[in-house]
N, C-alpha and C. Protein backbone atom coordinates (compact mmCIF):
# COMPACT_ATOMS: atom_id res chain seq x y z
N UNK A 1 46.08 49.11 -41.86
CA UNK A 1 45.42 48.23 -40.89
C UNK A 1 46.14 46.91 -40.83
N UNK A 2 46.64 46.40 -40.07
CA UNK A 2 47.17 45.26 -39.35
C UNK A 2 46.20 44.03 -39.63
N UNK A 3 46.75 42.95 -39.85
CA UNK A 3 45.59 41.65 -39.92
C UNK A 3 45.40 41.17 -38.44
N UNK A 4 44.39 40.90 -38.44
CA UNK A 4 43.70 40.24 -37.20
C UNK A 4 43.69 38.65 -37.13
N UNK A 5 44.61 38.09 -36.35
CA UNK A 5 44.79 36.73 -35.91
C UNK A 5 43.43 36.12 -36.22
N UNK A 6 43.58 34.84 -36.75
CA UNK A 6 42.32 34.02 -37.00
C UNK A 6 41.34 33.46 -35.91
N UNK A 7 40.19 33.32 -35.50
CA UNK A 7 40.09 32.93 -34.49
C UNK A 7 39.44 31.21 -34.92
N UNK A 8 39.48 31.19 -35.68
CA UNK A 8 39.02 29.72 -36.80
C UNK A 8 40.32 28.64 -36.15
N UNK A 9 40.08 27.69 -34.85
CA UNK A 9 40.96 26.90 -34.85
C UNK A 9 41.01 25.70 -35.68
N UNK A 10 40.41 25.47 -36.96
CA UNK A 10 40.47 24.55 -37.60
C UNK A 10 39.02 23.61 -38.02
N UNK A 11 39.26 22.16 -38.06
CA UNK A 11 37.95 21.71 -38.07
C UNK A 11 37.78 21.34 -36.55
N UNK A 12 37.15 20.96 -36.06
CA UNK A 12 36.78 20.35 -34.84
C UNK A 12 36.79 18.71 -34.63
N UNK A 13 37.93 18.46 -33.85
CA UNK A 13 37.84 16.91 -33.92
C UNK A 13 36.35 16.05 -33.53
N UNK A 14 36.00 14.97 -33.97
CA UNK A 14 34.70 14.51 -33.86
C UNK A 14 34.97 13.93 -32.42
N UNK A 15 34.24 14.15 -31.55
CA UNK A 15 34.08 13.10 -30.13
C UNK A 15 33.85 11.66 -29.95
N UNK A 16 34.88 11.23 -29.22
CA UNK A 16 34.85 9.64 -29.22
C UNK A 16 33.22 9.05 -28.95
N UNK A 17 33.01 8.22 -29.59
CA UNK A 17 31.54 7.61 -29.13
C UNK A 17 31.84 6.82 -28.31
N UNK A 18 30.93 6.70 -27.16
CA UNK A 18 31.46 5.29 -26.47
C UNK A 18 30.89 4.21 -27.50
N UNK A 19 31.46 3.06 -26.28
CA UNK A 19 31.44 1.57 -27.61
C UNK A 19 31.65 0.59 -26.75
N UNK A 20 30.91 -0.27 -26.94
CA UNK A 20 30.71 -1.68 -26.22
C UNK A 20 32.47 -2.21 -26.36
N UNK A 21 32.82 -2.70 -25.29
CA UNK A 21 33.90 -3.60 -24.66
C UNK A 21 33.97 -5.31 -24.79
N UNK A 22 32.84 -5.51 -24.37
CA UNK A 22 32.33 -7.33 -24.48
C UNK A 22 31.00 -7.28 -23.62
N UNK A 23 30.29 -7.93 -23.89
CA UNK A 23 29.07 -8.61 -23.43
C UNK A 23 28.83 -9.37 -22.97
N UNK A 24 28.77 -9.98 -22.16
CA UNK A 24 28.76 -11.48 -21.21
C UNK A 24 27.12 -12.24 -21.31
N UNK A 25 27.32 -13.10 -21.29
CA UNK A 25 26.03 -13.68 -21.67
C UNK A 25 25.82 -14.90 -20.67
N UNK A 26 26.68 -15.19 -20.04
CA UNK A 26 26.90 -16.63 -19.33
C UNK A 26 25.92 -16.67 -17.96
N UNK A 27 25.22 -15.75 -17.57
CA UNK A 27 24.21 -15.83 -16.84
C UNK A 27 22.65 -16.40 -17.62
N UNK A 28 22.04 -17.17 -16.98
CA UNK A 28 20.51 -17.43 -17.63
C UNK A 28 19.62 -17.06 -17.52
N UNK A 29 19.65 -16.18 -16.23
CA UNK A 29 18.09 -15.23 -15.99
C UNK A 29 19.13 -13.59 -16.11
N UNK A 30 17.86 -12.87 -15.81
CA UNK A 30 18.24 -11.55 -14.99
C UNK A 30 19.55 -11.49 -14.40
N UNK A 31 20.05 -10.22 -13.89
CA UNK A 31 21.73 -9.94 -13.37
C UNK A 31 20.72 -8.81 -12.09
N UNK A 32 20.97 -9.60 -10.70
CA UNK A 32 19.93 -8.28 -9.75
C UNK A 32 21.03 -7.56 -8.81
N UNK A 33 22.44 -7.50 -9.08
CA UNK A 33 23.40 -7.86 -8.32
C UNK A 33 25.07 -7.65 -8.71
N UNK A 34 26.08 -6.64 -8.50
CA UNK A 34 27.30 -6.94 -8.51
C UNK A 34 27.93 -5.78 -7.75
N UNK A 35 29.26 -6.91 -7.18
CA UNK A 35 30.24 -6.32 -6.49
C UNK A 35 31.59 -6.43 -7.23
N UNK A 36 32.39 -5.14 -6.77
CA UNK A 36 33.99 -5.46 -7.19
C UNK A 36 34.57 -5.74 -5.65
N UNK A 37 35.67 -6.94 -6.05
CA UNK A 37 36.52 -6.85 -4.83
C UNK A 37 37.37 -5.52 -4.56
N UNK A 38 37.97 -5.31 -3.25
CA UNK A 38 38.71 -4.12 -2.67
C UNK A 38 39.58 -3.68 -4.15
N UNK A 39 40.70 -4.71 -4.54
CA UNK A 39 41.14 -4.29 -5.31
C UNK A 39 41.08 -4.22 -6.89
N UNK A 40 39.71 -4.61 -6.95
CA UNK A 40 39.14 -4.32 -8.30
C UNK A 40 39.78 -5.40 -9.07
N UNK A 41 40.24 -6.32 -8.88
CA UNK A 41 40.46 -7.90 -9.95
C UNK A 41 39.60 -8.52 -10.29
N UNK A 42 38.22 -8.53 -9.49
CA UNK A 42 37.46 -9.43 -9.58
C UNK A 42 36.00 -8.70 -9.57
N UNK A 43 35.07 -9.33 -10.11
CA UNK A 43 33.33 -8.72 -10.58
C UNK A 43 33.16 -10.07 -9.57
N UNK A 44 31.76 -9.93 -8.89
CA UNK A 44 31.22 -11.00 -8.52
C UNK A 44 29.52 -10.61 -8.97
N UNK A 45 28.68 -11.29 -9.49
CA UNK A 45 27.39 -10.78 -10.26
C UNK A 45 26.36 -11.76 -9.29
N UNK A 46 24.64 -11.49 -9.01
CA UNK A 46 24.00 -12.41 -8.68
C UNK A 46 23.00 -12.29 -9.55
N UNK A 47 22.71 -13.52 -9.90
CA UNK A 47 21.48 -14.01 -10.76
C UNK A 47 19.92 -13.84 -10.52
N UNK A 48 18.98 -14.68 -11.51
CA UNK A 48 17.81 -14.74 -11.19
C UNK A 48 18.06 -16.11 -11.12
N UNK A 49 19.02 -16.71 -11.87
CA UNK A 49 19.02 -17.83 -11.99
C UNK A 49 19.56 -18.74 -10.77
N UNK A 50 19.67 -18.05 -9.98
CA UNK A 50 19.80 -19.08 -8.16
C UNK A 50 21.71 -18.78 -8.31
N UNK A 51 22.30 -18.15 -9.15
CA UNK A 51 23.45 -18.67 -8.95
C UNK A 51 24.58 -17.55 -8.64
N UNK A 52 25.68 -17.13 -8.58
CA UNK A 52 26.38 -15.98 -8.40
C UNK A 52 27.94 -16.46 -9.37
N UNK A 53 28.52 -15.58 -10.07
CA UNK A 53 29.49 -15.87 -10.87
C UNK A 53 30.61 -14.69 -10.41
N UNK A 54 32.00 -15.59 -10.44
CA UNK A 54 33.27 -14.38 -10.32
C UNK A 54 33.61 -14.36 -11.99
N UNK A 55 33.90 -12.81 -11.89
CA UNK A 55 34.80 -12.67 -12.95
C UNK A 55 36.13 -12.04 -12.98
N UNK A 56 37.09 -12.19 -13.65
CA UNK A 56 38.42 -11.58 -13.28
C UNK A 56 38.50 -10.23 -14.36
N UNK A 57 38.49 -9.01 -13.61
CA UNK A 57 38.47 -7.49 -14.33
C UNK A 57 40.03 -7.68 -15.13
N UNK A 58 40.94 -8.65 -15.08
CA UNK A 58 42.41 -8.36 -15.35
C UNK A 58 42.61 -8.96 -16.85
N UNK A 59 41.67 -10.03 -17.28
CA UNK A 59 41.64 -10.71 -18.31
C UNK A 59 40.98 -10.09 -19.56
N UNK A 60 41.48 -10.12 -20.68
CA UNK A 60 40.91 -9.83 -21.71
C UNK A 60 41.12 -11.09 -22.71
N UNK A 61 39.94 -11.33 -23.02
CA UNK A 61 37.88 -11.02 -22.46
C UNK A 61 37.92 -11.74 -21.54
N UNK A 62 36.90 -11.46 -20.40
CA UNK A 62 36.90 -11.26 -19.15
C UNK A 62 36.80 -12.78 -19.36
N UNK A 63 37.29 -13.35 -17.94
CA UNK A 63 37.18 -15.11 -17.72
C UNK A 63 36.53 -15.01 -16.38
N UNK A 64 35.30 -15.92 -16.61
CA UNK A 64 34.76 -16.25 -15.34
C UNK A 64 35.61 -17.11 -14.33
N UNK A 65 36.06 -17.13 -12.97
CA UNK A 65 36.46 -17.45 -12.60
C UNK A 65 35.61 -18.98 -11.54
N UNK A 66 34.54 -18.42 -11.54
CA UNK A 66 33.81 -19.94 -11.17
C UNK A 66 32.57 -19.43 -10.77
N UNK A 67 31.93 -20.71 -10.63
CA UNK A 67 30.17 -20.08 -10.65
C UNK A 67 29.81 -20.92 -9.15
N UNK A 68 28.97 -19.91 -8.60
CA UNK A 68 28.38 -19.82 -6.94
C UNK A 68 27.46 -20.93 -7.27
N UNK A 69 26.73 -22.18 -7.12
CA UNK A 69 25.77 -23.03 -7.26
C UNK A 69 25.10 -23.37 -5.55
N UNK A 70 24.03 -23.24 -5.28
CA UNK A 70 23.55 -24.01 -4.25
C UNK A 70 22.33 -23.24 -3.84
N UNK A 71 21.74 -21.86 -3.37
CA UNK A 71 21.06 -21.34 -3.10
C UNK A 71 19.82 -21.86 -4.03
N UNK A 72 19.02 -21.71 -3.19
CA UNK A 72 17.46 -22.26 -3.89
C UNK A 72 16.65 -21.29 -4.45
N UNK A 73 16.65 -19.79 -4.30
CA UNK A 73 16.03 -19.15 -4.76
C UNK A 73 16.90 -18.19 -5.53
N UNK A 74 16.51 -16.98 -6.48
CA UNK A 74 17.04 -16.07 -6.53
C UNK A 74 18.60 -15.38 -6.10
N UNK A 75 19.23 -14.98 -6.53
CA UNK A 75 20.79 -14.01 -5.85
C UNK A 75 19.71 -12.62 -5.59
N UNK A 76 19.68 -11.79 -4.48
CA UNK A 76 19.48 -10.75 -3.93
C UNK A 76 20.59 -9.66 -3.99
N UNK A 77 22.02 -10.13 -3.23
CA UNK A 77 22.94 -9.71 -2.86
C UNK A 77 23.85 -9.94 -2.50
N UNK A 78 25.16 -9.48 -2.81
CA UNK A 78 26.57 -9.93 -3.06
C UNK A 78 27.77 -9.43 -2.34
N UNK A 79 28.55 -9.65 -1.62
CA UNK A 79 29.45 -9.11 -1.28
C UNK A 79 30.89 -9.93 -1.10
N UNK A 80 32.15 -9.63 -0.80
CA UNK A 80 33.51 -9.76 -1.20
C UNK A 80 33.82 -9.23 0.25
N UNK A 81 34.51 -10.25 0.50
CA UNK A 81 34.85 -9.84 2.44
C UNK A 81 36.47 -10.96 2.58
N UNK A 82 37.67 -10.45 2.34
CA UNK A 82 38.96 -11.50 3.05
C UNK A 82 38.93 -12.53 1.35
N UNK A 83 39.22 -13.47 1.44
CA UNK A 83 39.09 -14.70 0.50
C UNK A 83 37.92 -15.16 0.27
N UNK A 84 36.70 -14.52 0.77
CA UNK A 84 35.23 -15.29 0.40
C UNK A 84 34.25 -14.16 -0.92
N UNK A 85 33.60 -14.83 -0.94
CA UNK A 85 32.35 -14.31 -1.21
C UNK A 85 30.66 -14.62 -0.53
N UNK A 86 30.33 -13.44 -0.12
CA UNK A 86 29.29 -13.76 0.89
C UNK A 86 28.07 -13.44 0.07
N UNK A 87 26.65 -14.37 -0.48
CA UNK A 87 25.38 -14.51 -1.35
C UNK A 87 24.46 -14.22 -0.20
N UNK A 88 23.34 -13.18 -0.37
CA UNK A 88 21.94 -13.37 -0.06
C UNK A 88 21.12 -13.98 -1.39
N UNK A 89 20.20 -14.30 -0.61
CA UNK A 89 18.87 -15.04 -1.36
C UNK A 89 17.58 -15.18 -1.13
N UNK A 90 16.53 -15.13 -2.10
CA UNK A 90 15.47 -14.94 -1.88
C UNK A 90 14.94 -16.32 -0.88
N UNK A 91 15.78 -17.43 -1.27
CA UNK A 91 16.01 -18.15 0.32
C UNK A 91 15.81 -18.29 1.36
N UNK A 92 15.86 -16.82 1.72
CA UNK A 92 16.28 -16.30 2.77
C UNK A 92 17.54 -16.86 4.16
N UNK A 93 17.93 -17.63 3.05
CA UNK A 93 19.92 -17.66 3.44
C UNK A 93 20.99 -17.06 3.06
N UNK A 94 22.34 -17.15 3.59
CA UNK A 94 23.25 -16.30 3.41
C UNK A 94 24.39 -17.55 2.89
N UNK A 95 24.86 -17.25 2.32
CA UNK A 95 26.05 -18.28 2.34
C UNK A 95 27.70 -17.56 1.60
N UNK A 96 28.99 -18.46 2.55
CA UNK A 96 30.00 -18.06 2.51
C UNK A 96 30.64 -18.63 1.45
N UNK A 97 31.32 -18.46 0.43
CA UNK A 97 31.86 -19.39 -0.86
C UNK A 97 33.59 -19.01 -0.70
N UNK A 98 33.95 -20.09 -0.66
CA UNK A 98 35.90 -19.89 -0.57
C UNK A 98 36.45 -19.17 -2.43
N UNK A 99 36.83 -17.86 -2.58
CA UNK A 99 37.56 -17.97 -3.76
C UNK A 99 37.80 -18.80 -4.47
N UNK A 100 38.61 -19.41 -3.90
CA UNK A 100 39.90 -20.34 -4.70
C UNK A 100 38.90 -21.35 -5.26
N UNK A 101 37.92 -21.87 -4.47
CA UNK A 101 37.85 -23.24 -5.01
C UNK A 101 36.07 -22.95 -5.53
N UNK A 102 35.71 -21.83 -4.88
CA UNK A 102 33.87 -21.85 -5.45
C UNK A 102 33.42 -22.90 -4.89
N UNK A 103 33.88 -23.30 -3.47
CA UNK A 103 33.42 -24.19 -2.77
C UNK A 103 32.30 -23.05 -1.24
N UNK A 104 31.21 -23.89 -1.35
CA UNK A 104 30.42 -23.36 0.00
C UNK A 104 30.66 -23.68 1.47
N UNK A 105 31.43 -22.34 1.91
CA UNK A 105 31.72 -23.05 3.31
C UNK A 105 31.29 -22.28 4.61
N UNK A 106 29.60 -22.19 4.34
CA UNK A 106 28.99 -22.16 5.57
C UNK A 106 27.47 -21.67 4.90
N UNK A 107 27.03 -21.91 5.68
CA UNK A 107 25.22 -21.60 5.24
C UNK A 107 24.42 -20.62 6.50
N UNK A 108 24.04 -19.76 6.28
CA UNK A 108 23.56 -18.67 7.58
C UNK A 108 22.11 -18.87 7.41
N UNK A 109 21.53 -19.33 8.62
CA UNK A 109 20.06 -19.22 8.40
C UNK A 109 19.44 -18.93 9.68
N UNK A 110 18.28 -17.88 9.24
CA UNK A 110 18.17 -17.57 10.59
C UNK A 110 16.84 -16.44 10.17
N UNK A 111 16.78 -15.78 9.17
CA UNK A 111 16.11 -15.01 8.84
C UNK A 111 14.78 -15.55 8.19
N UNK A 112 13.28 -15.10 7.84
CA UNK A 112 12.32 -15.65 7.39
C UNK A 112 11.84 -15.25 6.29
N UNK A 113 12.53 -14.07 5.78
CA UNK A 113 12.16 -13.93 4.25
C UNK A 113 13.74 -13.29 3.62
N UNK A 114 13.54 -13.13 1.94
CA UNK A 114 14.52 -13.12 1.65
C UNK A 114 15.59 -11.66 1.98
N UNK A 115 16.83 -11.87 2.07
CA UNK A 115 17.98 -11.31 1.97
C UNK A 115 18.04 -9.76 1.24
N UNK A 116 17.94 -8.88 1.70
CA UNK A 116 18.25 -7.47 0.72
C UNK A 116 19.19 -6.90 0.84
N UNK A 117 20.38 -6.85 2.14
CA UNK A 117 21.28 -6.46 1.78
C UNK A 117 22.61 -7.06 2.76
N UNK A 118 23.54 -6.86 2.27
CA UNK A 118 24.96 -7.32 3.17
C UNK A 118 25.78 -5.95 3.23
N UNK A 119 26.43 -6.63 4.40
CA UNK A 119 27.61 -5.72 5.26
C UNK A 119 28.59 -6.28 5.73
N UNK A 120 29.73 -6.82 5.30
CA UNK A 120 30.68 -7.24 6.05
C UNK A 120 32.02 -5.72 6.68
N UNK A 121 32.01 -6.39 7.91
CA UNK A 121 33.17 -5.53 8.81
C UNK A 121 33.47 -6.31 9.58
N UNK A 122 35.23 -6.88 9.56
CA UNK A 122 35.95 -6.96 10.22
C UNK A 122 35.42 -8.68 10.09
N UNK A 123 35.45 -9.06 11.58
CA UNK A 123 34.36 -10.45 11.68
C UNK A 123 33.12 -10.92 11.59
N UNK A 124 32.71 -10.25 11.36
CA UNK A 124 31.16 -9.98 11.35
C UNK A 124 30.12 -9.28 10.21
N UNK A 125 29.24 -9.88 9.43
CA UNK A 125 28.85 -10.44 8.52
C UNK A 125 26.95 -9.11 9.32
N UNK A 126 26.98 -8.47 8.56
CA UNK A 126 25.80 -7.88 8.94
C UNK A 126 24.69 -7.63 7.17
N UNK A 127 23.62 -8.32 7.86
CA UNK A 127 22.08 -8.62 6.69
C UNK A 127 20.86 -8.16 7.13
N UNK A 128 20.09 -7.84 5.53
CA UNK A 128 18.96 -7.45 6.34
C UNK A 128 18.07 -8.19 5.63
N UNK A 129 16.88 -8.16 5.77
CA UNK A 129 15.95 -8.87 5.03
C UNK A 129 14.34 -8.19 5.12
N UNK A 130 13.85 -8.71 4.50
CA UNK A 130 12.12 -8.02 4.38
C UNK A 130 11.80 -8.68 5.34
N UNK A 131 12.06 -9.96 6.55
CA UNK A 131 11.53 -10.03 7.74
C UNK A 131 11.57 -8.75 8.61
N UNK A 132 12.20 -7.68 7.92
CA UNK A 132 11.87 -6.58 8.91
C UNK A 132 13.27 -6.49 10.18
N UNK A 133 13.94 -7.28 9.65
CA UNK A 133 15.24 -7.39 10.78
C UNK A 133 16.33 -7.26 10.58
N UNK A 134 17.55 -7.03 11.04
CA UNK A 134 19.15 -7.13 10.68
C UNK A 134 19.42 -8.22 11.77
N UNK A 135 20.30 -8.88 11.48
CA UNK A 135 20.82 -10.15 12.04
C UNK A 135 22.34 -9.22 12.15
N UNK A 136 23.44 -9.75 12.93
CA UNK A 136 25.38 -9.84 12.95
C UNK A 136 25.16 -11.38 13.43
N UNK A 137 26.51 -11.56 11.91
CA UNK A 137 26.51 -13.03 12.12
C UNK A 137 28.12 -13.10 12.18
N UNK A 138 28.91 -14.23 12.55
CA UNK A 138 30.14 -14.59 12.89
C UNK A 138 30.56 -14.53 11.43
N UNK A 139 31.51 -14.21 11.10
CA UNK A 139 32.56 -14.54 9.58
C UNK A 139 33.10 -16.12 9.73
N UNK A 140 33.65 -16.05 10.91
CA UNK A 140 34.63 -17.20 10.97
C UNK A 140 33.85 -18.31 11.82
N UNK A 141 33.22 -19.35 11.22
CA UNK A 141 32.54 -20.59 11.89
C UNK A 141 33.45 -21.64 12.32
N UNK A 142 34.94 -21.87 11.97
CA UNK A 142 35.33 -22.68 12.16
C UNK A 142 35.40 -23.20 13.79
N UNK A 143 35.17 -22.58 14.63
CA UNK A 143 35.15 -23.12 16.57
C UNK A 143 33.57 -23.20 16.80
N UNK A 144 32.53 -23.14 16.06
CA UNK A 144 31.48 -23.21 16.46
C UNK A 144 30.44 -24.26 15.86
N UNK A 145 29.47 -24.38 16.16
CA UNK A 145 28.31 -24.97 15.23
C UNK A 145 27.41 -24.77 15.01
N UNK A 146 27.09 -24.41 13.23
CA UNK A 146 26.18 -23.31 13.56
C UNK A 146 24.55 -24.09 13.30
N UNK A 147 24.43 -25.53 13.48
CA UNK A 147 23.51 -26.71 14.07
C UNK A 147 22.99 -26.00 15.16
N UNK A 148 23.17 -25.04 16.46
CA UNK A 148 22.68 -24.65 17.03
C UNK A 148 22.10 -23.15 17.12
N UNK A 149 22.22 -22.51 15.68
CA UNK A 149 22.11 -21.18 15.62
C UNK A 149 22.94 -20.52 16.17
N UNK A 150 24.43 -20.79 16.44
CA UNK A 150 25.25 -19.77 17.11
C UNK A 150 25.97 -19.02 15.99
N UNK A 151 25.92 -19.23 14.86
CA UNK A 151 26.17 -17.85 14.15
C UNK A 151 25.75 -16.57 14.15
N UNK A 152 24.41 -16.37 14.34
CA UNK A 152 23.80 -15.15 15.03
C UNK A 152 24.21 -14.67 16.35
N UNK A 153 24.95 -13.64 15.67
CA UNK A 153 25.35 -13.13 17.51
C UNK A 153 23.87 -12.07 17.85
N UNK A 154 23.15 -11.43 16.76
CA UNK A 154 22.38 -10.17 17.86
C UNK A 154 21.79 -9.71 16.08
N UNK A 155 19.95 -9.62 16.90
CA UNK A 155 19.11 -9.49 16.10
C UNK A 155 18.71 -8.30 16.20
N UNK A 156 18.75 -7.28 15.40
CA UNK A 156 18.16 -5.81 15.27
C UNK A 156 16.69 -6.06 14.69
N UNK A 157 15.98 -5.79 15.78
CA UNK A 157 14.35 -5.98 15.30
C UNK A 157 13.91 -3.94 15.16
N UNK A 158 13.22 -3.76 13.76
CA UNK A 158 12.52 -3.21 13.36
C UNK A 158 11.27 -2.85 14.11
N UNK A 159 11.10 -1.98 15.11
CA UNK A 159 10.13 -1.62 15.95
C UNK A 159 8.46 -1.19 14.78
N UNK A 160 8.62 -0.05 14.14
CA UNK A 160 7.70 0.49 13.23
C UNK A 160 8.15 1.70 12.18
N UNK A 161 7.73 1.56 10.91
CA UNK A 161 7.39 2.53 9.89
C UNK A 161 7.08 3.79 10.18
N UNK A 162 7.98 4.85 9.88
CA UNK A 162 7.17 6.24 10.59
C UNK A 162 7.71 7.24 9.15
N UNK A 163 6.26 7.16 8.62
CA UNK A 163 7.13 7.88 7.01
C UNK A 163 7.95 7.35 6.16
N UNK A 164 9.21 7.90 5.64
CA UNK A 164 10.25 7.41 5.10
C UNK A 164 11.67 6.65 6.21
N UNK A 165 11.08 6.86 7.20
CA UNK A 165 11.89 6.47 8.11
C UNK A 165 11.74 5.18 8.98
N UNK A 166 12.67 4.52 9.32
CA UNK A 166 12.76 3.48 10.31
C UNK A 166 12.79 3.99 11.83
N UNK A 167 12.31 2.73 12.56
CA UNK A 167 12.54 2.85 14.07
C UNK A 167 13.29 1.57 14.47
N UNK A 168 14.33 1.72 14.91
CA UNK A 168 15.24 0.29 15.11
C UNK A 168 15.59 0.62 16.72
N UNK A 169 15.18 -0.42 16.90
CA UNK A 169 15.61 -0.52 18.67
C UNK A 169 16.89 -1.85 18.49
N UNK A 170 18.15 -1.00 18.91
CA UNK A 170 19.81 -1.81 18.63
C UNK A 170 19.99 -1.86 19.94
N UNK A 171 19.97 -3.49 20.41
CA UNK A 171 19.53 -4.00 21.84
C UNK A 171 21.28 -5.16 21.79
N UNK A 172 21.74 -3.74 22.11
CA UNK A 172 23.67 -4.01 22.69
C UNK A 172 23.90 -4.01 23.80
N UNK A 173 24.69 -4.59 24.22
CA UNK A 173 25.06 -4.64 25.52
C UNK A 173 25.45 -3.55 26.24
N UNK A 174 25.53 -2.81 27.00
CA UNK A 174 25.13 -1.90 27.50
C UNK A 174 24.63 -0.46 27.03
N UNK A 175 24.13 -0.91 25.91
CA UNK A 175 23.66 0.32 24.83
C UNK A 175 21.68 -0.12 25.01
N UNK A 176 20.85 0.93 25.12
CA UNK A 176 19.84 0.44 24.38
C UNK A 176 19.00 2.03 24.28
N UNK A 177 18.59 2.24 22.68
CA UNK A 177 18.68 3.49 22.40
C UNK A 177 17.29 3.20 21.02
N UNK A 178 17.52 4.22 20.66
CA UNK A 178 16.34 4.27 19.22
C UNK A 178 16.78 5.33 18.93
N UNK A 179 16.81 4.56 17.37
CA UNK A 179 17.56 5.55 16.57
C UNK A 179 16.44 5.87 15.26
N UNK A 180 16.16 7.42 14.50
CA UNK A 180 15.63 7.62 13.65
C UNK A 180 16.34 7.79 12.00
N UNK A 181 16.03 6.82 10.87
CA UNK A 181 17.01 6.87 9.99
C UNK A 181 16.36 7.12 8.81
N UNK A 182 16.87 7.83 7.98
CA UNK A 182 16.70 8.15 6.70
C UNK A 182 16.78 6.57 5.66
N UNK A 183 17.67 5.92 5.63
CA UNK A 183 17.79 4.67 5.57
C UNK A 183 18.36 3.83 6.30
N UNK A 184 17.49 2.77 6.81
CA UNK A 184 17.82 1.69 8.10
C UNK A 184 19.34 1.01 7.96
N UNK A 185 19.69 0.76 6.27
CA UNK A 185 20.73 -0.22 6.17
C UNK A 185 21.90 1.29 6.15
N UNK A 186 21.81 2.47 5.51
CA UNK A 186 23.01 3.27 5.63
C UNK A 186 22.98 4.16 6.78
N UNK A 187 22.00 4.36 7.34
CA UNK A 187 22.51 4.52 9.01
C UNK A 187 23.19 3.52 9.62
N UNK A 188 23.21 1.92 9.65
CA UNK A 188 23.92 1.29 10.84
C UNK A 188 25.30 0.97 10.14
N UNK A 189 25.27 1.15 8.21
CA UNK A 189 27.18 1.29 7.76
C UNK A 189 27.14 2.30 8.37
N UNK A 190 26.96 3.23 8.43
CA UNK A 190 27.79 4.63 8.77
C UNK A 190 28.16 4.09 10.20
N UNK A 191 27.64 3.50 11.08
CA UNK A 191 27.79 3.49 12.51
C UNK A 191 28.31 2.37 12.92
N UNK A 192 28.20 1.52 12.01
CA UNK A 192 28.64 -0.31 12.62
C UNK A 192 30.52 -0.38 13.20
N UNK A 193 31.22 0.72 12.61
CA UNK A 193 32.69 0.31 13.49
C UNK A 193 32.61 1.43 15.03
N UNK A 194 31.44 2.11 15.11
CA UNK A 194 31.50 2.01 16.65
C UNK A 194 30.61 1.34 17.72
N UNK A 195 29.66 0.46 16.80
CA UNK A 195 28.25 -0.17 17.18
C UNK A 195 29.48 -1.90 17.82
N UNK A 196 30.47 -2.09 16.34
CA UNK A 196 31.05 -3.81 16.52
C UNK A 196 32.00 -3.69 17.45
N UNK A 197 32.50 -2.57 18.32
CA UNK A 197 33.53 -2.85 19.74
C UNK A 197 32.54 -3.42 21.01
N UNK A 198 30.95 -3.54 20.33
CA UNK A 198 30.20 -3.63 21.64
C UNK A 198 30.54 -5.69 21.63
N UNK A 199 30.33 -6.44 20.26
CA UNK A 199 30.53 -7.31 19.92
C UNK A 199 31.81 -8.09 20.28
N UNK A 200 32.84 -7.91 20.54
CA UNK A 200 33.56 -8.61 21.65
C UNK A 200 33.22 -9.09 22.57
N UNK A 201 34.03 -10.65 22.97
CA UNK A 201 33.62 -10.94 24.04
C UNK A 201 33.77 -10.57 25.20
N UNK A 202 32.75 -10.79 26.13
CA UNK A 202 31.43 -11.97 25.68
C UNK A 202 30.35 -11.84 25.01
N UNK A 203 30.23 -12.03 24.41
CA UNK A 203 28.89 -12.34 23.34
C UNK A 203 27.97 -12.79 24.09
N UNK A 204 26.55 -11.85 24.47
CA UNK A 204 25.68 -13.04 24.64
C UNK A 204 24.88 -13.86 23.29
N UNK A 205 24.46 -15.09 23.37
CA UNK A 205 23.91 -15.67 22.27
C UNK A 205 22.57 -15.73 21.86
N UNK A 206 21.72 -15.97 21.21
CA UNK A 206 20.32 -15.64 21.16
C UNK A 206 20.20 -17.23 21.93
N UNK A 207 18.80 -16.97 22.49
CA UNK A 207 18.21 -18.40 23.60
C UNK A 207 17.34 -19.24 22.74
N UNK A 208 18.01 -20.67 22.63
CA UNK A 208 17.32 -20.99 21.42
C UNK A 208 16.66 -21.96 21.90
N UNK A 209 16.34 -21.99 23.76
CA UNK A 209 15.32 -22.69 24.57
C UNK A 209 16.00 -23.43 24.90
C-alpha cells in the first residue's frame, strides 16, 4: 500500500484583527456628518457643535486642515463641490467655505427649517430641508446679490405624503409633471443632469414683490 499525501496543511495562520488607526477627538459635540473630497485627500466632518472641520486623508496622523466656524445651529450636512465646501444647518442656512483659507464666502438663505441634505452639480448647489422643499441655488455669487434672494433660482415644493412616497410637483420651464419617488432626494440625483439643462439661461427668478 502506497502512503497517502497528508491532507494536514499545517497550523492555521491566526486572522488579522482589525485595530484602531487614530481617534480624533477635536470635535466637541456629536459627529452627524462626513464627506470625502472627489479625490479622497480630504475628510470634511459636521458637528453638533455648530462647526464643520477638514481633514487631510494624506497625513499621518491625520491634520486638520481648518475648522468651518459661523453657522448658528447644528452641522446637518456636508458636501465638497470645485475648491469649496458647502454646510447645511439646523439654521436652516447653507453656507459656501473657500478651502484654502476656511474663509465663508457666501451664506444661502431661503429655506425655514433646517437643512437635510445637499447636492452639488455643475453650478448649482441643490438642498432640501424639513420645510418640505428643495431649493437650486447658484454656486457662483460673484455677479449677483444675494441681498435680494437671487441665489435661489427654483423652488421644488412638496405637494403631499402618499405612504413611503413623495409627490413633488418640479415647476421647470417648459416641463411641469409629477413625479412618484421612493426617495424625494435620490430620485431628483438620479435625474438632476437632465432636470439642470432646463436651468440655463434665462432663468426666471423667484418674485420677491
Amino acid at each position: 500500500m502506497g502512503c497517502q499525501p497528508s491532507t494536514d496543511s499545517g497550523a492555521k495562520k491566526p486572522k488579522k484583527q482589525p485595530h484602531l488607526l487614530q481617534e480624533i477627538k477635536d470635535h466637541k459635540s456629536g459627529i452627524n456628518c462626513m464627506v470625502l473630497s472627489d479625490d479622497g485627500s480630504m475628510l470634511v466632518t459636521g458637528s453638533d457643535d455648530k462647526t464643520a472641520r477638514m481633514w487631510s486623508t494624506l497625513s499621518d496622523p491625520t491634520e486638520c486642515l481648518g475648522v468651518l466656524e459661523g453657522h448658528e445651529g447644528y452641522i446637518t450636512c456636508c458636501a465638497v463641490h470645485e475648491q469649496c465646501v458647502i454646510t447645511g444647518s439646523s439654521d436652516s442656512s447653507i453656507r459656501k467655505w473657500f478651502i484654502a483659507t476656511a474663509e465663508c464666502q457666501a451664506i444661502y438663505v431661503g429655506h425655514s427649517s433646517r437643512i437635510s441634505r445637499l447636492l452639488c452639480v455643475g453650478q448649482l448647489i441643490f438642498s432640501t430641508s424639513s420645510d418640505h422643499t428643495i431649493r437650486a441655488w447658484l454656486f457662483d455669487l460673484r455677479e449677483i446679490s444675494d441681498d435680494q434672494g437671487e441665489a435661489c433660482i427654483k423652488v421644488f415644493q412638496v405637494l403631499r405624503h402618499w405612504r413611503n412616497s413623495f409627490v413633488v410637483n418640479l415647476k421647470l420651464p417648459s416641463v411641469s409633471k409629477t413625479y412618484y419617488t421612493e426617495s424625494l432626494f435620490l430620485h431628483l440625483q438620479e435625474r438632476i443632469l437632465d432636470y439642470s439643462s432646463f436651468f440655463i439661461d434665462p432663468i426666471p427668478r423667484e418674485n420677491n414683490g
